[in-house]
C-alpha atoms as a PDB file:
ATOM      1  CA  UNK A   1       8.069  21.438 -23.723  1.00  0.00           C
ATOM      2  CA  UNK A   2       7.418  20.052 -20.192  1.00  0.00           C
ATOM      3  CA  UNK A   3       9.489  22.650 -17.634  1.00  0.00           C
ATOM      4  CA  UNK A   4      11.770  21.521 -14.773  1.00  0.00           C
ATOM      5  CA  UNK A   5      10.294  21.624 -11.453  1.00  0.00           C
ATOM      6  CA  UNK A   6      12.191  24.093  -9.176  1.00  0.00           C
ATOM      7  CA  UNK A   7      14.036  22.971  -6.161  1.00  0.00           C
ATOM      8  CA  UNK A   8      11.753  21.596  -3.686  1.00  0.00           C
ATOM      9  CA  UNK A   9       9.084  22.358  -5.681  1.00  0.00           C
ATOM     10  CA  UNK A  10       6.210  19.171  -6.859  1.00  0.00           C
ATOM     11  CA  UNK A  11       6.537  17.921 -10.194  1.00  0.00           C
ATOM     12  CA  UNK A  12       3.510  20.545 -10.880  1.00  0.00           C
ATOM     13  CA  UNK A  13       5.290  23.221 -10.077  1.00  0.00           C
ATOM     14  CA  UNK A  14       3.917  23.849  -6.134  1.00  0.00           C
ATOM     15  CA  UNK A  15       6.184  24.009  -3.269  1.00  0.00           C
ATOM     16  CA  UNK A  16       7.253  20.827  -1.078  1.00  0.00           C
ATOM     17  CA  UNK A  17       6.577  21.993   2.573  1.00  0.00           C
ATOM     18  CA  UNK A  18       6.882  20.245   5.997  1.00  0.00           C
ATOM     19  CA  UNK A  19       4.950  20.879   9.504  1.00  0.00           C
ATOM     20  CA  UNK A  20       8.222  22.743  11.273  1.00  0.00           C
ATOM     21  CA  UNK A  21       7.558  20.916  15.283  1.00  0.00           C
ATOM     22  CA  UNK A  22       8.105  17.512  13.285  1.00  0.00           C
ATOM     23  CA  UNK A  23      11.728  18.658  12.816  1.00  0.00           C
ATOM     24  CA  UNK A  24      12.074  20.519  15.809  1.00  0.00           C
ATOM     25  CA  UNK A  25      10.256  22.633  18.627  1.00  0.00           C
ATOM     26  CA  UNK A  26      12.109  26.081  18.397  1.00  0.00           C
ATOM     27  CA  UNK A  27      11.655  28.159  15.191  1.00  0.00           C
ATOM     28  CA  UNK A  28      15.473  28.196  14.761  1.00  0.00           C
ATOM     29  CA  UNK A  29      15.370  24.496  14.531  1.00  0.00           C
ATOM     30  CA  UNK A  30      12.219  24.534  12.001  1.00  0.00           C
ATOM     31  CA  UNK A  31      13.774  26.527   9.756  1.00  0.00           C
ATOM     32  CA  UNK A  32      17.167  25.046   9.929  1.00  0.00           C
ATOM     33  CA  UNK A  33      15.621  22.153   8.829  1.00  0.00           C
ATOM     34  CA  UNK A  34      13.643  22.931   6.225  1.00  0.00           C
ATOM     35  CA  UNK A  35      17.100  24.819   4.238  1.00  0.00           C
ATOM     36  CA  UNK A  36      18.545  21.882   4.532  1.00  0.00           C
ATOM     37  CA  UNK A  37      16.210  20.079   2.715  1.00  0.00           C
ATOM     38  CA  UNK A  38      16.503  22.707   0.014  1.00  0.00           C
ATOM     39  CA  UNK A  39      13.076  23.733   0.302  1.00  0.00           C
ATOM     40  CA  UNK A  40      11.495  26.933   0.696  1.00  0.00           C
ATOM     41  CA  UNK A  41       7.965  26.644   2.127  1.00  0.00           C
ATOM     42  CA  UNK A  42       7.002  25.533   5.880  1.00  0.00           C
ATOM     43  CA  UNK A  43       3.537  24.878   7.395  1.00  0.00           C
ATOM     44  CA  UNK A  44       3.537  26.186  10.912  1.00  0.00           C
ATOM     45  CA  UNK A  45       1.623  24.091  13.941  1.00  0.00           C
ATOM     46  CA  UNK A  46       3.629  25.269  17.272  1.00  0.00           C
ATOM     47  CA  UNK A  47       6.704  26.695  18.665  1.00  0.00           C
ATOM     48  CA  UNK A  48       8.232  25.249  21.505  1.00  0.00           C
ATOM     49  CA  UNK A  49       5.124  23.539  22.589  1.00  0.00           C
ATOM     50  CA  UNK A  50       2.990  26.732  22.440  1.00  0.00           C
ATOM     51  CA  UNK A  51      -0.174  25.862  19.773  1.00  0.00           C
ATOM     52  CA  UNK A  52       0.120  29.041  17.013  1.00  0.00           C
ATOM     53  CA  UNK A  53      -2.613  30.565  18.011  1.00  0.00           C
ATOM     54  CA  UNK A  54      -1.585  30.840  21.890  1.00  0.00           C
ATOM     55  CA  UNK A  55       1.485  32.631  20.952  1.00  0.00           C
ATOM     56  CA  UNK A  56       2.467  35.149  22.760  1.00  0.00           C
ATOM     57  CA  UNK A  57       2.522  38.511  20.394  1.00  0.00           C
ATOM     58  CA  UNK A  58       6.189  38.724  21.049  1.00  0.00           C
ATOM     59  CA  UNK A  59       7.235  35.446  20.041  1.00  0.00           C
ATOM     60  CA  UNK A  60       4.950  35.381  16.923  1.00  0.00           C
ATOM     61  CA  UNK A  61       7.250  38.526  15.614  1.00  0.00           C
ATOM     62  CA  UNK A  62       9.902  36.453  16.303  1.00  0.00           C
ATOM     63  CA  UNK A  63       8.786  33.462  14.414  1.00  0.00           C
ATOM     64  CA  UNK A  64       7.641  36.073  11.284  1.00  0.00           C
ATOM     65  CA  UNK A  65      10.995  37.594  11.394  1.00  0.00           C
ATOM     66  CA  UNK A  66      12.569  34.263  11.600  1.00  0.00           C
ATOM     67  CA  UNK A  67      10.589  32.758   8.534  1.00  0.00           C
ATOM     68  CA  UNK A  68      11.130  36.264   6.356  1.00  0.00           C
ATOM     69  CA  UNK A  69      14.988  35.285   7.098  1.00  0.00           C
ATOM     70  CA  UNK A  70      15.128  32.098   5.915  1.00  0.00           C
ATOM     71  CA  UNK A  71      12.776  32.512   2.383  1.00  0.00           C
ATOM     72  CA  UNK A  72      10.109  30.122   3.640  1.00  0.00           C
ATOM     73  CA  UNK A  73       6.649  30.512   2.413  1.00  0.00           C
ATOM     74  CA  UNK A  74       3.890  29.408   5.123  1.00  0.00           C
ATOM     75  CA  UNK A  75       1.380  26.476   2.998  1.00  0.00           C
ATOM     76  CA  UNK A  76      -1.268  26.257   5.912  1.00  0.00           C
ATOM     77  CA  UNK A  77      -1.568  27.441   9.787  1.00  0.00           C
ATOM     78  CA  UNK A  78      -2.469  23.976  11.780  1.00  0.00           C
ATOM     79  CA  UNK A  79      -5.328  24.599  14.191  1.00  0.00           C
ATOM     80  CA  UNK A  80      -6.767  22.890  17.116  1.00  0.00           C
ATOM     81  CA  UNK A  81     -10.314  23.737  15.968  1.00  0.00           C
ATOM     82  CA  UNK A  82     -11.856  20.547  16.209  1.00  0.00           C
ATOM     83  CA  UNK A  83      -9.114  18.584  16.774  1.00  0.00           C
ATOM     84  CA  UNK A  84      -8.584  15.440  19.213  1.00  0.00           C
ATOM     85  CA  UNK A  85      -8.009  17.574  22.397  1.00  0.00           C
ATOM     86  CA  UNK A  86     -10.990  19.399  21.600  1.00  0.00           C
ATOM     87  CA  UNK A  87     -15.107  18.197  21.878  1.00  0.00           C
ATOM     88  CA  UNK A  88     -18.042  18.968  20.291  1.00  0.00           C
ATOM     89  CA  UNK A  89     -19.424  20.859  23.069  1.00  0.00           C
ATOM     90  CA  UNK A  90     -16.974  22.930  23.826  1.00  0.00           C
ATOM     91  CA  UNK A  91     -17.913  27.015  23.634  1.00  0.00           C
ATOM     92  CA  UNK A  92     -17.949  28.025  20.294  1.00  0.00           C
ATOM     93  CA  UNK A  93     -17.201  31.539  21.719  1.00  0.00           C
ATOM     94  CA  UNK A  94     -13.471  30.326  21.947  1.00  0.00           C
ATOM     95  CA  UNK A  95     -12.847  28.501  18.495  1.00  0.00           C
ATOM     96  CA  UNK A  96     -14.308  31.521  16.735  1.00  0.00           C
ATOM     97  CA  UNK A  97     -11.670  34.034  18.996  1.00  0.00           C
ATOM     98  CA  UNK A  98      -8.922  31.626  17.663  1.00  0.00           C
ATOM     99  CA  UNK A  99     -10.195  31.744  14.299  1.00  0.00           C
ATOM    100  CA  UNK A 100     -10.049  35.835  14.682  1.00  0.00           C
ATOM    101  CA  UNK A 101      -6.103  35.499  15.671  1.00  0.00           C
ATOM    102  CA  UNK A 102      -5.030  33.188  13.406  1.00  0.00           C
ATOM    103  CA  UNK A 103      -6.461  35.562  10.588  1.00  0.00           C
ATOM    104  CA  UNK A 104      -4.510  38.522  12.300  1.00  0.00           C
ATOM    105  CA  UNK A 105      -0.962  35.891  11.863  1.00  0.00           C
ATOM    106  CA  UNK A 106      -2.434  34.431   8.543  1.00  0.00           C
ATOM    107  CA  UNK A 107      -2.510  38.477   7.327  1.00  0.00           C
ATOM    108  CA  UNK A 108       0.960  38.555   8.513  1.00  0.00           C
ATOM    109  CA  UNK A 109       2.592  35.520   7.105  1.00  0.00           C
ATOM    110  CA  UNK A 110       0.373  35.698   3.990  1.00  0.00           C
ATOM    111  CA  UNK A 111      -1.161  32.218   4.107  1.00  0.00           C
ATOM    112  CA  UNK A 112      -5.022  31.866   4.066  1.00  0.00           C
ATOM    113  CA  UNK A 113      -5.214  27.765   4.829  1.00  0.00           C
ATOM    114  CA  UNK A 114      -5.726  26.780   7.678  1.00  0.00           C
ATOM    115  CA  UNK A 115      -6.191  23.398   9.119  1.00  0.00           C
ATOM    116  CA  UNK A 116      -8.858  22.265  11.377  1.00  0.00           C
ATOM    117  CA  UNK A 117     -11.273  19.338  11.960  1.00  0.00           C
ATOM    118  CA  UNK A 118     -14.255  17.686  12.876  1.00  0.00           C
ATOM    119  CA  UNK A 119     -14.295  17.493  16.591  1.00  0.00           C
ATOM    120  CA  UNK A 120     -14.972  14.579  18.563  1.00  0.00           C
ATOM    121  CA  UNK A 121     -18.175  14.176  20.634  1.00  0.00           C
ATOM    122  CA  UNK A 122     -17.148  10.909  22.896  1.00  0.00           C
ATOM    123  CA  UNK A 123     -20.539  10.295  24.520  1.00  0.00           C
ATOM    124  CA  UNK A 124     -23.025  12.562  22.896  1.00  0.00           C
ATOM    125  CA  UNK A 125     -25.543  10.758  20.726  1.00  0.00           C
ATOM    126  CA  UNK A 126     -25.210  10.284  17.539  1.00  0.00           C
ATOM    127  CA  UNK A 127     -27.593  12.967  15.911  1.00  0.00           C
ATOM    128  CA  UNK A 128     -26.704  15.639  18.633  1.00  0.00           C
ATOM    129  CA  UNK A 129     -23.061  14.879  17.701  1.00  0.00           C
ATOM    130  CA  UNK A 130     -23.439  15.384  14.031  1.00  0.00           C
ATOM    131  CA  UNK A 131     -25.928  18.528  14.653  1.00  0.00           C
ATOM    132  CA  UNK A 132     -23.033  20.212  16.693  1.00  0.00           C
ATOM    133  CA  UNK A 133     -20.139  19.562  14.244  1.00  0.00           C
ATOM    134  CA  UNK A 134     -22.432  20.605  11.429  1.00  0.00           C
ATOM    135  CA  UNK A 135     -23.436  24.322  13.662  1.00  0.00           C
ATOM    136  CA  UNK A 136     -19.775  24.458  14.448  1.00  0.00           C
ATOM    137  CA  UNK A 137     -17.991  24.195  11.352  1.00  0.00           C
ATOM    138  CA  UNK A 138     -21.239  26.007   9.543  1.00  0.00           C
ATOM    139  CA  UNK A 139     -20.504  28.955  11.873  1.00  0.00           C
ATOM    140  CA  UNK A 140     -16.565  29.202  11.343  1.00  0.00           C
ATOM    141  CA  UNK A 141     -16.857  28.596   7.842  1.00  0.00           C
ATOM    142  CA  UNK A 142     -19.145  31.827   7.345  1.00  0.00           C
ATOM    143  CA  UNK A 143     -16.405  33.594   9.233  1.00  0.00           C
ATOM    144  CA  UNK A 144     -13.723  32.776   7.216  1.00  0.00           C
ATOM    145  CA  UNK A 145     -15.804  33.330   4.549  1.00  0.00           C
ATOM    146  CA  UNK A 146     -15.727  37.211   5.844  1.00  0.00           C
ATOM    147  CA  UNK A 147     -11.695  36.842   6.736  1.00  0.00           C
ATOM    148  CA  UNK A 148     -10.664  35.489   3.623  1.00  0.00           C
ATOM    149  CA  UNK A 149      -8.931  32.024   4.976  1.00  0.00           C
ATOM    150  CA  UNK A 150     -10.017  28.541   3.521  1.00  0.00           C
ATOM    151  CA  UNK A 151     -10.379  26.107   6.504  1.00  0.00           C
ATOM    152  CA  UNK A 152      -9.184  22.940   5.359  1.00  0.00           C
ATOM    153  CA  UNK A 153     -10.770  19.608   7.256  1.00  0.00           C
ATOM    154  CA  UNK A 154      -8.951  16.760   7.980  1.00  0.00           C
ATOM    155  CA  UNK A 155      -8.883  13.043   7.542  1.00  0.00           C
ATOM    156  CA  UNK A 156      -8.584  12.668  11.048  1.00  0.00           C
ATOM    157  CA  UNK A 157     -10.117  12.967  14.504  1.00  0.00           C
ATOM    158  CA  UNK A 158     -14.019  13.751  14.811  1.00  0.00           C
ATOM    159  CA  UNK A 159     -16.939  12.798  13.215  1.00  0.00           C
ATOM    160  CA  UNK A 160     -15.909  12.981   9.211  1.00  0.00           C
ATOM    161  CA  UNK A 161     -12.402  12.159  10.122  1.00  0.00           C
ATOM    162  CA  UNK A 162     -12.343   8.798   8.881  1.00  0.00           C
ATOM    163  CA  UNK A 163     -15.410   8.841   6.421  1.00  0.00           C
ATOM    164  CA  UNK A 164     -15.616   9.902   2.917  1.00  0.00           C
ATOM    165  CA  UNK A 165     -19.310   9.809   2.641  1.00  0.00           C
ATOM    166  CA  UNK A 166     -19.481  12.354   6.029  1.00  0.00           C
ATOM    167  CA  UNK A 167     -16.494  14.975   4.702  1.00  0.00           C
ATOM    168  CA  UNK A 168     -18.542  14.835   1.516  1.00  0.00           C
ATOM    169  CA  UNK A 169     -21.978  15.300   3.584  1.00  0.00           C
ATOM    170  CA  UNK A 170     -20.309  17.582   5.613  1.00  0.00           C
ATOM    171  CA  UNK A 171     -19.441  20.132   3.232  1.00  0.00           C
ATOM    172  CA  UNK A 172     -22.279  19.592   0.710  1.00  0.00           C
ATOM    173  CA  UNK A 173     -24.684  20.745   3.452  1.00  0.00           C
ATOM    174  CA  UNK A 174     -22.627  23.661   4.910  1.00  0.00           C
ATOM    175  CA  UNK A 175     -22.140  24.552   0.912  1.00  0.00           C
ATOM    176  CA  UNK A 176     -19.309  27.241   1.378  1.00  0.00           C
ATOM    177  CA  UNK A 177     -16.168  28.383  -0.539  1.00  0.00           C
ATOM    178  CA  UNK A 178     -14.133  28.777   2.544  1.00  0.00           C
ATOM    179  CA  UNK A 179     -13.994  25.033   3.357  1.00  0.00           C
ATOM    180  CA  UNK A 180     -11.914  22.391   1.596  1.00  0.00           C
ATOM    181  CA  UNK A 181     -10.195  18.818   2.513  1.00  0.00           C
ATOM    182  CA  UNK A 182      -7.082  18.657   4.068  1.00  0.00           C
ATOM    183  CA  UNK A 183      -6.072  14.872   2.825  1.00  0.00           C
ATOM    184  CA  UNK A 184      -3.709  13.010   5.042  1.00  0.00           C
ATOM    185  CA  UNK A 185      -2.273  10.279   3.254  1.00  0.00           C
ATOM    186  CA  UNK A 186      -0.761   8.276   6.186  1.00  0.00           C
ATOM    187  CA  UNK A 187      -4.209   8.678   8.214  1.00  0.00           C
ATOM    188  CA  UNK A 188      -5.933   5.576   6.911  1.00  0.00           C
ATOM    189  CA  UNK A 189      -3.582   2.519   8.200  1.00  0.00           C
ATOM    190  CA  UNK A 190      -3.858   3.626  12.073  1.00  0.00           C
ATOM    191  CA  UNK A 191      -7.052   4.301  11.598  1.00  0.00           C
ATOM    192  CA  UNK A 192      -8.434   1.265   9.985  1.00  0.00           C
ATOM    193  CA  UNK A 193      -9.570   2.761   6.485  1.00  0.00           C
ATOM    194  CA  UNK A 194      -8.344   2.226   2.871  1.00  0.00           C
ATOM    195  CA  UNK A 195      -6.795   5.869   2.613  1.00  0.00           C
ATOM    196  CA  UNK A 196      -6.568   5.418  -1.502  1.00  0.00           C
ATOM    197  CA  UNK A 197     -10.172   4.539  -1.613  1.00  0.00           C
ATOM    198  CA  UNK A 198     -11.128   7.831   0.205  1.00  0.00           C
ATOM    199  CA  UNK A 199      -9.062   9.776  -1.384  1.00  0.00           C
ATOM    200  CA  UNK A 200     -10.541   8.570  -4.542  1.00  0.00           C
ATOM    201  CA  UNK A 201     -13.750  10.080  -3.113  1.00  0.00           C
ATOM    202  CA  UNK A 202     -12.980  13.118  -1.906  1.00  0.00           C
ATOM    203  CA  UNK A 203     -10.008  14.028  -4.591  1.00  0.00           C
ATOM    204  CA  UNK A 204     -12.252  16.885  -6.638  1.00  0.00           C
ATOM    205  CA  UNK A 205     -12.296  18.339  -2.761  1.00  0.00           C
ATOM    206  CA  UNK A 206      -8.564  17.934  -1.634  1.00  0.00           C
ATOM    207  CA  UNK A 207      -6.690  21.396  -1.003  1.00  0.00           C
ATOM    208  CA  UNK A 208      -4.519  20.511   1.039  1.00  0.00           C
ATOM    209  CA  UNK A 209      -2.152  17.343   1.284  1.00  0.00           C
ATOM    210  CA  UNK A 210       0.007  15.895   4.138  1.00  0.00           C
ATOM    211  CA  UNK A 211       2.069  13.242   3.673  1.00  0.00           C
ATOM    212  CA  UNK A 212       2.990  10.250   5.901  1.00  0.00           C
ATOM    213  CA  UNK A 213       3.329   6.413   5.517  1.00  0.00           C
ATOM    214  CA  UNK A 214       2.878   3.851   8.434  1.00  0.00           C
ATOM    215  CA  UNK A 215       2.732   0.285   8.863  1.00  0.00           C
ATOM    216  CA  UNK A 216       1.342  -2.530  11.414  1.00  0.00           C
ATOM    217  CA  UNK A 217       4.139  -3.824  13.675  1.00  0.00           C
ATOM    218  CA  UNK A 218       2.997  -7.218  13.693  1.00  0.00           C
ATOM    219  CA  UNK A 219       1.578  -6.446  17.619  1.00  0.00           C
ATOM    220  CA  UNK A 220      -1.458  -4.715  16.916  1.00  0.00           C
ATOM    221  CA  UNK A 221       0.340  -1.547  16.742  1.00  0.00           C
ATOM    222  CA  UNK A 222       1.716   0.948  14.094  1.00  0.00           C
ATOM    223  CA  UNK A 223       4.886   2.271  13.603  1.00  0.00           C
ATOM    224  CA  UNK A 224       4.821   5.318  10.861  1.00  0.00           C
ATOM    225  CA  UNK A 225       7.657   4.783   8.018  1.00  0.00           C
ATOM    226  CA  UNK A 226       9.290   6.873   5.683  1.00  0.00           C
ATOM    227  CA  UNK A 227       7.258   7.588   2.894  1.00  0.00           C
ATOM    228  CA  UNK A 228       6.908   5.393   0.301  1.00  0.00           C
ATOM    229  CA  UNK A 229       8.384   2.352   2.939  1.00  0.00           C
ATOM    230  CA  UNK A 230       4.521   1.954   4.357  1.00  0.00           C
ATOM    231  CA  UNK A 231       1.198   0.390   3.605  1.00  0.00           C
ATOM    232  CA  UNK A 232      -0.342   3.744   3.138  1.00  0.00           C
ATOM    233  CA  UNK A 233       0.228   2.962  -1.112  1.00  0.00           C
ATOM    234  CA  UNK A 234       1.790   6.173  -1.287  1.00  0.00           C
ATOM    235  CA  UNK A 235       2.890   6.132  -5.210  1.00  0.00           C
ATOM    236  CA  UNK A 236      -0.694   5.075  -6.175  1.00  0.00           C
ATOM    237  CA  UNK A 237      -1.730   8.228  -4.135  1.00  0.00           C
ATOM    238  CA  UNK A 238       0.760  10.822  -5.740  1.00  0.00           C
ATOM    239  CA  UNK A 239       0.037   9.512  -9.072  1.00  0.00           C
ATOM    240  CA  UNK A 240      -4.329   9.952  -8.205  1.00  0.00           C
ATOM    241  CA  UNK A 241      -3.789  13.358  -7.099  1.00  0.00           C
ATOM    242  CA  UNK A 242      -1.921  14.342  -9.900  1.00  0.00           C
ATOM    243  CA  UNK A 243      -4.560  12.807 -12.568  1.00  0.00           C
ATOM    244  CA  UNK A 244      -7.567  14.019 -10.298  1.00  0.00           C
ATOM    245  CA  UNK A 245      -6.335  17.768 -10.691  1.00  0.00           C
ATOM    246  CA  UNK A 246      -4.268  18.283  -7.827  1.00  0.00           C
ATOM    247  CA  UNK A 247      -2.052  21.320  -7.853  1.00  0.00           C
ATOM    248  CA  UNK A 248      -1.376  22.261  -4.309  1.00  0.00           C
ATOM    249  CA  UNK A 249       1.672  21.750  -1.964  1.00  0.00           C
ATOM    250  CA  UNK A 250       3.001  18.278  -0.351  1.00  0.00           C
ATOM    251  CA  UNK A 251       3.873  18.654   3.346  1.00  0.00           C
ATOM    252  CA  UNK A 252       5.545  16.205   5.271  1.00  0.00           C
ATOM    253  CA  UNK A 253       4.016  15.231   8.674  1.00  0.00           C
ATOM    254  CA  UNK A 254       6.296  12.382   9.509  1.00  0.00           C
ATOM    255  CA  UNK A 255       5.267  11.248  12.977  1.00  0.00           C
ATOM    256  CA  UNK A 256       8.841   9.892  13.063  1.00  0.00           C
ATOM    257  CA  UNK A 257      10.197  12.247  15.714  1.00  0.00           C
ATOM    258  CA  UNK A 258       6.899  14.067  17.351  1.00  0.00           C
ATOM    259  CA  UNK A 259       3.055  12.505  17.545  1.00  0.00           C
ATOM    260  CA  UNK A 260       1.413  14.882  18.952  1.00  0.00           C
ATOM    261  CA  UNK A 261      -1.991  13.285  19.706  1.00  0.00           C
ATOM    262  CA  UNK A 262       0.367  10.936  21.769  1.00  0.00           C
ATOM    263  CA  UNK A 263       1.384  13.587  24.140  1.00  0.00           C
ATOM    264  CA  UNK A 264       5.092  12.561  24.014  1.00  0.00           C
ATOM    265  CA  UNK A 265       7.355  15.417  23.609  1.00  0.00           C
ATOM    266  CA  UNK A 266       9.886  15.521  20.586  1.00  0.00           C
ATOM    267  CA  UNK A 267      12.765  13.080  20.083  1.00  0.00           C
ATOM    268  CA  UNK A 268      15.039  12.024  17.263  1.00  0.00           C
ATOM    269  CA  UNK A 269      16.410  15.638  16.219  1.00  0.00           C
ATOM    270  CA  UNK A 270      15.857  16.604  13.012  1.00  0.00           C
ATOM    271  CA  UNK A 271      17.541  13.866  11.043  1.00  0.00           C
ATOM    272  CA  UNK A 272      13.970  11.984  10.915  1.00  0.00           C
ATOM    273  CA  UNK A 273      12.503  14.595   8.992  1.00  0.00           C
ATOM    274  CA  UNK A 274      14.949  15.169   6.724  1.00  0.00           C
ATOM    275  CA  UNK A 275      14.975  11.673   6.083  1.00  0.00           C
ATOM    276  CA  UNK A 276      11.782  12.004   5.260  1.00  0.00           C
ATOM    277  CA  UNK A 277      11.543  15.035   2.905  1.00  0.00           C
ATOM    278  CA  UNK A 278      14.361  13.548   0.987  1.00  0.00           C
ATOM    279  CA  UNK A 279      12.531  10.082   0.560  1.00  0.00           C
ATOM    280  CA  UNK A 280       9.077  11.655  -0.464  1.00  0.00           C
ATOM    281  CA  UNK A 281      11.558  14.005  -3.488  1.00  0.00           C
ATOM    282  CA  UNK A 282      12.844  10.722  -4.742  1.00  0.00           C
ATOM    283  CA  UNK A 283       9.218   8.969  -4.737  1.00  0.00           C
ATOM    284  CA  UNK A 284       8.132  11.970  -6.760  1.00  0.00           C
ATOM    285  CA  UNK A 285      11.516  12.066  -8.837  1.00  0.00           C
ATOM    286  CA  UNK A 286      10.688   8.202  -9.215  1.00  0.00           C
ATOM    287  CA  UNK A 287       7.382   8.950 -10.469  1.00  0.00           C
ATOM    288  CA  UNK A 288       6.387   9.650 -14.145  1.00  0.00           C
ATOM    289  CA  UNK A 289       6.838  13.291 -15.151  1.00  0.00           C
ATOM    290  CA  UNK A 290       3.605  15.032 -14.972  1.00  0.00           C
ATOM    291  CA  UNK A 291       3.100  17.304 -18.773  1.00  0.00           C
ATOM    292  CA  UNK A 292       2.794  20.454 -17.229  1.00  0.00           C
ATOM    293  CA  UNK A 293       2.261  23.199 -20.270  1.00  0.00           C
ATOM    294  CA  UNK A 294       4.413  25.307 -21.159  1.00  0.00           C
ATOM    295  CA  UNK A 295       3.034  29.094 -20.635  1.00  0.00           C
ATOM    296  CA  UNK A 296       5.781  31.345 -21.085  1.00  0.00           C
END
């Protein structure tokens, strides 16, 4: 007998989450937005324009208190280590004292994920480039080795972000249990990569998954989609991660309201998102039921 999934749960059972500034930029909102989904898990990136990690100790309390409230389980903590404000020669001193507070909220809010990745290095030559992300991500990886998190890297900006073979190089050579691949499904198409083809590459890695869907405009531009409405192949991807082994969450990162590599501040409300969390249950509602045994 194949159980029903729970509400806003993956056909496999794990929880359907959403990045909570997507929706809106004040915890209220995030949360707000997430119950009306239906859904009961949230992955947390920043509050009112404040990165997690530079919260104030004040208004993280709030934003626990807020989250215990509403019944939301936190998925994954989005970091800027390494991300596309960031560079590869900037004092590793500071990443690792944000890795050391974000442990101190992940102990808090009872998530261990958290989301980083693989810092650009615009100018630096190619070797030193790859030598410092390698140092880098060696060195926080040992740490949260010793803290208990799992840093997840993305398909993003840096130097693996858009390569299978260098996440795969990446992690063979730093060889730890603390780092995993945070797979971004909408990433490839403004990028310029077949995103089904890497994630057909790195799927035994994937513990993490966000989900978008974009499209060209016809301009040389992209405009990001609901999911499912894109070029990203979206169905193809659910159905890969599911036959590759894939039992983690699926949080929405619809790009539909808030980019925030872009700079632009939030627009749209929370409709957008919503929108979006309700087209990614019908894609999966659409999809073949996964046989997931029966253990009681």
């Amino acid at each position: 007998m194949t159980p029903e999934p729970s509400e806003g749960a993956t056909p496999w059972g794990a929880p359907l989450a959403g990045i909570g500034d997507e929706a809106a930029p004040d915890a209220r909102g995030q949360c707000a937005a997430l119950r009306q989904l239906g859904w009961h898990a949230i992955e947390l990136r920043s509050v009112d324009g404040v990165g997690l990690a530079e919260l104030p100790p004040r208004d993280f309390a709030d934003l626990a208190a807020r989250l215990h409230t509403a019944g939301l389980e936190v998925v994954c903590l989005d970091s800027t280590l390494g991300n596309w404000a960031s560079h590869a020669t900037d004092p590793l001193s500071a990443d690792l004292a944000t890795l050391e507070t974000l442990a101190q909220q992940a102990a808090v809010l009872r998530c261990r994920r958290v989301r980083v990745m693989s810092y650009p290095g615009g100018g630096l030559p190619a070797d030193r480039w790859r030598a410092l992300v390698l140092e880098r991500l060696g060195r926080l990886a040992r740490r949260a080795e010793q803290l208990g998190l799992t840093l997840l890297i993305e398909n993003c900006s840096g130097w693996a972000g858009t390569s299978a073979a260098r996440l795969n190089w990446l992690l063979d050579e730093i060889d730890s249990p603390a780092l995993a691949v945070l797979f971004d499904t909408g990433n490839g198409v403004p990028h310029g990569y077949d995103g089904l083809a890497m994630l057909e590459r790195l799927l035994p890695r994937v513990g993490h998954v966000h989900v978008k869907d974009a499209a060209h405009d016809g301009a040389g531009g992209v405009r990001y989609t609901l999911p499912g409405q894109g070029e990203a192949q979206l169905p193809a991807m659910l159905d890969l991660l599911w036959a590759g082994g894939y039992r983690g969450p699926l949080s929405i990162e619809p790009h539909l309201s808030l980019q925030p590599h872009t700079g632009g501040r939030h627009a749209g409300g929370p409709a957008p998102f919503v929108a979006a969390g309700r087209a990614l249950a019908t894609l999966l509602a659409d999809r073949p039921r996964p046989a997931v045994p029966d253990l009681r």
